[in-house]
Protein backbone atom coordinates (compact mmCIF):
# COMPACT_ATOMS: atom_id res chain seq x y z
CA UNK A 1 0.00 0.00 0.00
CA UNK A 2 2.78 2.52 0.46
CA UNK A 3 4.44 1.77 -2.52
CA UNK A 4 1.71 3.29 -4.39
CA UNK A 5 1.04 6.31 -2.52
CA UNK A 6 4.77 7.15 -3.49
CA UNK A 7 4.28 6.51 -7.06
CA UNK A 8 1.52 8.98 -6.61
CA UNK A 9 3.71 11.57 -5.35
CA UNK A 10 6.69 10.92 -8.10
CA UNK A 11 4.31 11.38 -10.78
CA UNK A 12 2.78 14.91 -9.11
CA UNK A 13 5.87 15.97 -8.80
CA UNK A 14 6.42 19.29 -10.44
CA UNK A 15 10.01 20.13 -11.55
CA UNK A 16 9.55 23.61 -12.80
CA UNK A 17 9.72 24.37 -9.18
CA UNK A 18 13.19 23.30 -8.57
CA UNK A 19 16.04 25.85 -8.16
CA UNK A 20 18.98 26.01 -10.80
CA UNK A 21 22.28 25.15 -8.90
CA UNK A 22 25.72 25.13 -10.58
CA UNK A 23 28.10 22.07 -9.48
CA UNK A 24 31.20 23.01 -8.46
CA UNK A 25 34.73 20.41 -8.30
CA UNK A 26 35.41 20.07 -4.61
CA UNK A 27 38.19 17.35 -5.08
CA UNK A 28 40.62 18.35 -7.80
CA UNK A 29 43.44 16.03 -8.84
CA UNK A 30 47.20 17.38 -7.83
CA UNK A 31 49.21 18.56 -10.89
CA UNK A 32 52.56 17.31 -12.00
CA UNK A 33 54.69 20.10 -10.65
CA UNK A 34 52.32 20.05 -7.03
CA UNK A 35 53.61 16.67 -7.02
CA UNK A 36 57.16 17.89 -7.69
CA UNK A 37 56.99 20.05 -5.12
CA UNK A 38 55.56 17.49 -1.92
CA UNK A 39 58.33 15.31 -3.19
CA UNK A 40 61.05 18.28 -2.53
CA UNK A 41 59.85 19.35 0.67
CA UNK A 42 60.06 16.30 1.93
């Protein structure tokens, strides 16, 4: 029985109303010369 009242929901789901977000890269990879430089400060 609850399974349906979900389905009921997903389908009445309007999403004009949802806000425009840009994603942004949190985690960036390390470059070459980064690298380079961990190694020499070690």
């Amino acid at each position: 029985m609850a399974d349906k009242q979900d389905m009921g929901q997903i389908t009445s789901f309007n999403k004009a109303k949802l806000k425009k977000t840009e994603a942004q890269e949190k985690n960036t990879l390390l470059t070459k010369e980064t690298i380079e430089q961990d190694k020499q400060a070690e």
